[in-house]
Protein backbone atom coordinates (compact mmCIF):
# COMPACT_ATOMS: atom_id res chain seq x y z
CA UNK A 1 3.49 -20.65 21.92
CA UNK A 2 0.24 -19.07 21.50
CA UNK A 3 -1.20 -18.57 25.18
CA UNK A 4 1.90 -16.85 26.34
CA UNK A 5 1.89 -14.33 23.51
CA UNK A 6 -2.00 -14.61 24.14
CA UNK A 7 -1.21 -13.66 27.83
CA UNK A 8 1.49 -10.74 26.74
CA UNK A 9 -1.12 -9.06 24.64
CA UNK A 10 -3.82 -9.46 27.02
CA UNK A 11 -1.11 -7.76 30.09
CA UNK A 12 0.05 -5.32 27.57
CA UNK A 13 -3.65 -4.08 26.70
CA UNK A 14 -4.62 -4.17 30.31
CA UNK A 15 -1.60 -1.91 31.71
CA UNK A 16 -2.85 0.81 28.83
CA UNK A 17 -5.14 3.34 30.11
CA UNK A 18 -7.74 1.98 27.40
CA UNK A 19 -6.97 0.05 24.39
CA UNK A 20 -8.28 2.64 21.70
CA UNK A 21 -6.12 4.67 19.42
CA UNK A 22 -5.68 8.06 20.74
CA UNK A 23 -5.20 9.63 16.63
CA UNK A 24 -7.64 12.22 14.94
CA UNK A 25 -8.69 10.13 12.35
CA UNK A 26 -9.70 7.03 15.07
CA UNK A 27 -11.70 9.82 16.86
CA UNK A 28 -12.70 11.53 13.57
CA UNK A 29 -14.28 7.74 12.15
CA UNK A 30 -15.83 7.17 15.50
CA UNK A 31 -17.81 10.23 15.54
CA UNK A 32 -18.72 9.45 11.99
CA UNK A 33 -19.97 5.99 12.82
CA UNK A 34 -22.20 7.44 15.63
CA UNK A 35 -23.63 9.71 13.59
CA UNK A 36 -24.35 6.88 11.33
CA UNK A 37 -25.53 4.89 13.96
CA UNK A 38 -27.75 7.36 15.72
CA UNK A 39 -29.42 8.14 12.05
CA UNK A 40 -30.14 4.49 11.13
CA UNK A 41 -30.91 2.87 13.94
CA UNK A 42 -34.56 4.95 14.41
CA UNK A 43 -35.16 3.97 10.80
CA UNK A 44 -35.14 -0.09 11.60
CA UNK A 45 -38.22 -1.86 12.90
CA UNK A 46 -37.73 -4.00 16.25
CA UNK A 47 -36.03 -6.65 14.53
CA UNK A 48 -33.73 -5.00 12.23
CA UNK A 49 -32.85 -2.98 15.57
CA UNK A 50 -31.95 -6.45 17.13
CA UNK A 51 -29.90 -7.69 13.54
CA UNK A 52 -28.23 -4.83 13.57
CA UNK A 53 -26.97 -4.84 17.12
CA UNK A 54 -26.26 -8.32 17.21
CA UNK A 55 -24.08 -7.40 14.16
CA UNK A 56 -22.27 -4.61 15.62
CA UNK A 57 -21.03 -7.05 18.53
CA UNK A 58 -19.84 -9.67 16.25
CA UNK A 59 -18.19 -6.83 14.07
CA UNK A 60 -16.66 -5.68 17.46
CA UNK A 61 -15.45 -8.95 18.38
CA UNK A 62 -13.81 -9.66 14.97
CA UNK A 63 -11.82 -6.80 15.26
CA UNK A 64 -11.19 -7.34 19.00
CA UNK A 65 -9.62 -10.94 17.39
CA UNK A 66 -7.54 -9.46 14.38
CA UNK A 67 -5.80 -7.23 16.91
CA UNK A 68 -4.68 -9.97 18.77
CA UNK A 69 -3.82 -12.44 15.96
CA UNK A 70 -2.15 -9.58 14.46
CA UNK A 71 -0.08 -8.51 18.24
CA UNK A 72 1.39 -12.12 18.04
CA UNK A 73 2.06 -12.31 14.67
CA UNK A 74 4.03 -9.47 14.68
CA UNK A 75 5.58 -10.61 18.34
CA UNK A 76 6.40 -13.35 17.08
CA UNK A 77 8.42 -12.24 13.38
CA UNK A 78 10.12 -9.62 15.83
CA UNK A 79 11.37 -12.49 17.77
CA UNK A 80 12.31 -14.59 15.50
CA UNK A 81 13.85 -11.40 13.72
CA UNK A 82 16.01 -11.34 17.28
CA UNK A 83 16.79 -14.47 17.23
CA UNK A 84 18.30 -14.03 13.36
CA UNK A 85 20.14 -11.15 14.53
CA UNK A 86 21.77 -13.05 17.65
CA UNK A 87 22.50 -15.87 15.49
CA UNK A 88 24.26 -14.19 12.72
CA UNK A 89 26.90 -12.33 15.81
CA UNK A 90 27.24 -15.66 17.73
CA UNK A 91 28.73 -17.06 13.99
CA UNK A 92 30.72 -14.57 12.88
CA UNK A 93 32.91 -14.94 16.70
């Protein structure tokens, strides 16, 4: 059941006009992590410039795989939650 819910979250992120929250606080941490970013980064040698990059993307794709495990596990209680809900009127006829 997992590559159709994988394919709903993937149709359902593409039809957005972006996938990023739209709040205050996203765009409030954001600014605060480039800030962050912009003051560290000059402070790193070549290789700690590389190490931390490389652990930015994997950060990035970690949360990039948490929203989507966390999209279909939710899909999938609200279905079965339907499914409870349709069951329990289908008995009591």
């Amino acid at each position: 059941m997992k590559q159709p819910i994988h394919a709903l979250y993937l149709s359902y992120l593409s039809q957005k006009d972006g996938s990023s929250p739209k709040s205050a606080a996203y765009y409030k941490a954001m600014s605060h992590l480039s800030r962050l970013e912009a003051e560290l980064t000059p402070q790193l040698e070549e290789n700690g410039r590389r190490l931390f990059s490389d652990f930015c993307e994997t950060w990035g794709s970690i949360e990039r795989i948490v929203s989507e495990e966390t999209f279909s596990e939710g899909f999938q209680i609200g279905a079965q939650m339907m499914l409870d809900i349709f069951g329990d009127k289908n008995r009591a006829k």
